[in-house]
C-alpha atoms as a PDB file:
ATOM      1  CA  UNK A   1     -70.977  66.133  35.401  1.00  0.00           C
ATOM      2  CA  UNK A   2     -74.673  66.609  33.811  1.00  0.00           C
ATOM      3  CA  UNK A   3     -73.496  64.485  30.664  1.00  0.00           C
ATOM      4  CA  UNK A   4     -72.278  61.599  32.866  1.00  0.00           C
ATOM      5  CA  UNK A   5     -75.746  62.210  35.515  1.00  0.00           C
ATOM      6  CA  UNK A   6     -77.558  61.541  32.117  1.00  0.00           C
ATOM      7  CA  UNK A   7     -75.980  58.431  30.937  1.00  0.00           C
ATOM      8  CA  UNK A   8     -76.473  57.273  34.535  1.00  0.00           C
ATOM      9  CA  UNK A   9     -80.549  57.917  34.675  1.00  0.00           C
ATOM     10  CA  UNK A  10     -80.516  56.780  31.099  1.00  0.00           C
ATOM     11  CA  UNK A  11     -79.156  52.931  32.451  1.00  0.00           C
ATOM     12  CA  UNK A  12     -82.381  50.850  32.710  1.00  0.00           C
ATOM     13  CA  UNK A  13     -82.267  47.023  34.298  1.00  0.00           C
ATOM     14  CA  UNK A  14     -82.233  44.700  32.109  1.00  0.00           C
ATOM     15  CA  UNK A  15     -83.432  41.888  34.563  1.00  0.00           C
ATOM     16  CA  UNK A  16     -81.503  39.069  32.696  1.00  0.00           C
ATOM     17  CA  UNK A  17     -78.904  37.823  34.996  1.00  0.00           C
ATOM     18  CA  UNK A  18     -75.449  38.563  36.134  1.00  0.00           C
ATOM     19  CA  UNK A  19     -72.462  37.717  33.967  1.00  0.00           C
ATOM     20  CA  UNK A  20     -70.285  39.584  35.870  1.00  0.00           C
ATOM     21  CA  UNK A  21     -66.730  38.353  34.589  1.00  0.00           C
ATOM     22  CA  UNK A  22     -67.890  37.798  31.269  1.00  0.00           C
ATOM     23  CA  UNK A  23     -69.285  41.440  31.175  1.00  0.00           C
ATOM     24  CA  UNK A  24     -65.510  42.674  32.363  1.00  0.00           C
ATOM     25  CA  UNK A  25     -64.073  40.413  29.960  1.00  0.00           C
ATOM     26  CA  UNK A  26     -65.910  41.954  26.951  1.00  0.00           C
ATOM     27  CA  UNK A  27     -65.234  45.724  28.657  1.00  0.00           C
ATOM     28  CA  UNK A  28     -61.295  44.749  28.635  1.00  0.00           C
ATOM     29  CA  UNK A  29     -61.294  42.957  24.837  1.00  0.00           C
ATOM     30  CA  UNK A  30     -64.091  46.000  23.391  1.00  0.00           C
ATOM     31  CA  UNK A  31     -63.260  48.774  25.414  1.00  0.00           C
ATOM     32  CA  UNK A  32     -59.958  49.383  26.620  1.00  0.00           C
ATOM     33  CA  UNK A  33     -58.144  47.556  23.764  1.00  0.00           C
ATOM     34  CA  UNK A  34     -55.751  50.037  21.964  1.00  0.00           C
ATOM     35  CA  UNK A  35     -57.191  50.539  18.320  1.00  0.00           C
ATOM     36  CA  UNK A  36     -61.142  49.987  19.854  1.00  0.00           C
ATOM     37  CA  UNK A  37     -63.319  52.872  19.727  1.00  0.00           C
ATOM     38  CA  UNK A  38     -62.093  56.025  21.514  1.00  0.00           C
ATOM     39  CA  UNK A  39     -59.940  54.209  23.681  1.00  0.00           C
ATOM     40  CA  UNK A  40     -56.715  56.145  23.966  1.00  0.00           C
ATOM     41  CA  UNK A  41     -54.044  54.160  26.117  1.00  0.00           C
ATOM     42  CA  UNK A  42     -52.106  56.407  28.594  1.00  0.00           C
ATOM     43  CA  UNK A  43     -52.912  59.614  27.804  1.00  0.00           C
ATOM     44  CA  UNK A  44     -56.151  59.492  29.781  1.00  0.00           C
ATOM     45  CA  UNK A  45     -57.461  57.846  32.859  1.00  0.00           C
ATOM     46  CA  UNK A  46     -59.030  54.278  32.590  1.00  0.00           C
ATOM     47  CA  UNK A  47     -62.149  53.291  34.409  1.00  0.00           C
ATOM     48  CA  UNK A  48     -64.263  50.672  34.470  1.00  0.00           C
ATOM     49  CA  UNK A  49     -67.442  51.316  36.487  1.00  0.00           C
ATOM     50  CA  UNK A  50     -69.395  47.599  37.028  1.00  0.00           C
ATOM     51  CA  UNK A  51     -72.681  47.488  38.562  1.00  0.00           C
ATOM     52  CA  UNK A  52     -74.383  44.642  39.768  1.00  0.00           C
ATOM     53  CA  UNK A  53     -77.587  44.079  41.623  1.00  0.00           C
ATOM     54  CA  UNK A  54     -76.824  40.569  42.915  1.00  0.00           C
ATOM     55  CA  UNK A  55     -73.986  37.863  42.796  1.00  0.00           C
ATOM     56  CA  UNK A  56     -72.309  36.811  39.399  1.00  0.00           C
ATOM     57  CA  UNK A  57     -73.719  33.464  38.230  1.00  0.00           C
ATOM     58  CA  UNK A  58     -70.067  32.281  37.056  1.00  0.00           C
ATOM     59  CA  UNK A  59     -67.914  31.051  39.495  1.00  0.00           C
ATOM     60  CA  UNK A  60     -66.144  33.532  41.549  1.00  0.00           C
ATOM     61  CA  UNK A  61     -62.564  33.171  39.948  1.00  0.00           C
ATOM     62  CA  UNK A  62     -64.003  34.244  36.578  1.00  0.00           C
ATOM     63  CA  UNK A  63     -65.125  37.230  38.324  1.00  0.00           C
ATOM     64  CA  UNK A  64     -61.826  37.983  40.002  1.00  0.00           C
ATOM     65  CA  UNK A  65     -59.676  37.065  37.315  1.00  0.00           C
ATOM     66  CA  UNK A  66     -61.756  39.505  35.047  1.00  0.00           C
ATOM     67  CA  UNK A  67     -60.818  42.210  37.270  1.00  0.00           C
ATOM     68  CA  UNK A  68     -57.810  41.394  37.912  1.00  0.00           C
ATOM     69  CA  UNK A  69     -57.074  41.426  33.950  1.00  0.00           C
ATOM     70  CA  UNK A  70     -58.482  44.527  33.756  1.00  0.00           C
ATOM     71  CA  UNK A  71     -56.460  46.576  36.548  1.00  0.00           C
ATOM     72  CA  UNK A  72     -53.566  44.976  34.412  1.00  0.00           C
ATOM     73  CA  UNK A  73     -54.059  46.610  31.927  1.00  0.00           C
ATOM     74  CA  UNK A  74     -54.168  49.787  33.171  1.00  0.00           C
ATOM     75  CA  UNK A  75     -57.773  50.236  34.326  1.00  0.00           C
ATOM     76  CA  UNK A  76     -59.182  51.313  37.615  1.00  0.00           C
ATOM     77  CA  UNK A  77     -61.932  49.095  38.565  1.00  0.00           C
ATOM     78  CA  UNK A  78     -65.085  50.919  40.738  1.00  0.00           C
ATOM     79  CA  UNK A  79     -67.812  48.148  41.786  1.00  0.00           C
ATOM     80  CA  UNK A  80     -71.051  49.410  42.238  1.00  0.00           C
ATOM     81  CA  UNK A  81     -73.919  47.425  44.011  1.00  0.00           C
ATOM     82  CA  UNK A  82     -77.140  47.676  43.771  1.00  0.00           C
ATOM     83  CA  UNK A  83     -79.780  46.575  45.998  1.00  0.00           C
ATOM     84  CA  UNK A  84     -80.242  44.256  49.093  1.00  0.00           C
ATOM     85  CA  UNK A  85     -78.808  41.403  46.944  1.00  0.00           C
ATOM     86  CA  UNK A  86     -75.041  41.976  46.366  1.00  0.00           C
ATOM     87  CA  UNK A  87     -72.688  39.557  47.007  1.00  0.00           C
ATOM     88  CA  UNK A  88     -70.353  42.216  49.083  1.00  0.00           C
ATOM     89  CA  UNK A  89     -66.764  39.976  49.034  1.00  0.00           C
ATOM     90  CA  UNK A  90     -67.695  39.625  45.092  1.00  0.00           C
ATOM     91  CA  UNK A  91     -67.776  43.937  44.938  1.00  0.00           C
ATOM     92  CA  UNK A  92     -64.351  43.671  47.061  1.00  0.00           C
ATOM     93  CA  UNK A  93     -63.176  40.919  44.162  1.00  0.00           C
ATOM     94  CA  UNK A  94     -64.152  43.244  41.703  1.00  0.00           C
ATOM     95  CA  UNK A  95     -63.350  46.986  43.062  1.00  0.00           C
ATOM     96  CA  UNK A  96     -59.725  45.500  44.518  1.00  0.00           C
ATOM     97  CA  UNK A  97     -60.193  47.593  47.294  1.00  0.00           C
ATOM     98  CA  UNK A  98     -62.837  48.978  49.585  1.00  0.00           C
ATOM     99  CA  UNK A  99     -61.968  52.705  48.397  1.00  0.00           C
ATOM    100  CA  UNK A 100     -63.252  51.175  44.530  1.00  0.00           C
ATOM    101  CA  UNK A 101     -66.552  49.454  46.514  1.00  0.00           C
ATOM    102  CA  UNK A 102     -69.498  51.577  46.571  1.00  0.00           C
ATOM    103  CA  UNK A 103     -73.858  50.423  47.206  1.00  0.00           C
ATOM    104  CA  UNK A 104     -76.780  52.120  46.711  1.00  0.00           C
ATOM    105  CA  UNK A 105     -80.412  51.105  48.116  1.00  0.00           C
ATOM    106  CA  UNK A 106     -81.767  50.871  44.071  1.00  0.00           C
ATOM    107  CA  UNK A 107     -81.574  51.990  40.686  1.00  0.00           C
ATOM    108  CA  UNK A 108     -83.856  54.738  41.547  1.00  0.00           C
ATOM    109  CA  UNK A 109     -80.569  56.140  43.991  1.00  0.00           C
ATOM    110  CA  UNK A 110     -78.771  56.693  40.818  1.00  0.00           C
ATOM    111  CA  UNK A 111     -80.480  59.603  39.470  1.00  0.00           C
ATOM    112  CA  UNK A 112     -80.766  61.344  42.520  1.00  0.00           C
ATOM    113  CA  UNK A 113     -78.881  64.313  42.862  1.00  0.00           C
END
């Protein structure tokens, strides 16, 4: 729990725009590829936690089909928003389910305790 509260306040904004579906689409080909990194198949859970503080600027099918690629493959998808300025049917695109679709007020919210 402390390790993953540390990556979390360790996340700083980047303030560069939101490539939402492209951003899954690297997660899905980098990530959880069999062969990449530490990535292990079935023997453990997959999840892909995306955060956003606003709405994807690529069109909202990119988004979805991103997701939808990646909960194909296996993976659990949690959307996290951030801010006044999510798009909140975009976090349902990407979550697949209100029990995946989670907001905070600001970045600051995620290293609170």
């Amino acid at each position: 729990k402390n390790t993953i509260k540390a990556a979390i306040a360790a996340v700083r904004h980047m303030k560069k725009g939101t490539a939402t579906g492209s951003a899954m689409q690297l997660a899905l080909r980098e990530l959880f590829t069999v062969g990449q990194g530490g990535y292990r198949g079935g023997s453990v859970p997959s999840i892909a936690l995306v955060m956003t503080d606003g709405q994807s600027l690529e069109t909202g099918s990119t988004v979805a089909d991103a997701a939808d690629a990646l909960r194909r493959a296996g993976v659990t998808v949690i959307a996290l928003g951030i801010g006044a300025d999510v798009d909140t049917a975009e976090l349902r695109q990407i979550g697949g389910s209100s029990d995946n679709v989670f907001e905070v007020n600001d970045f600051d919210a995620l290293a609170a305790d």
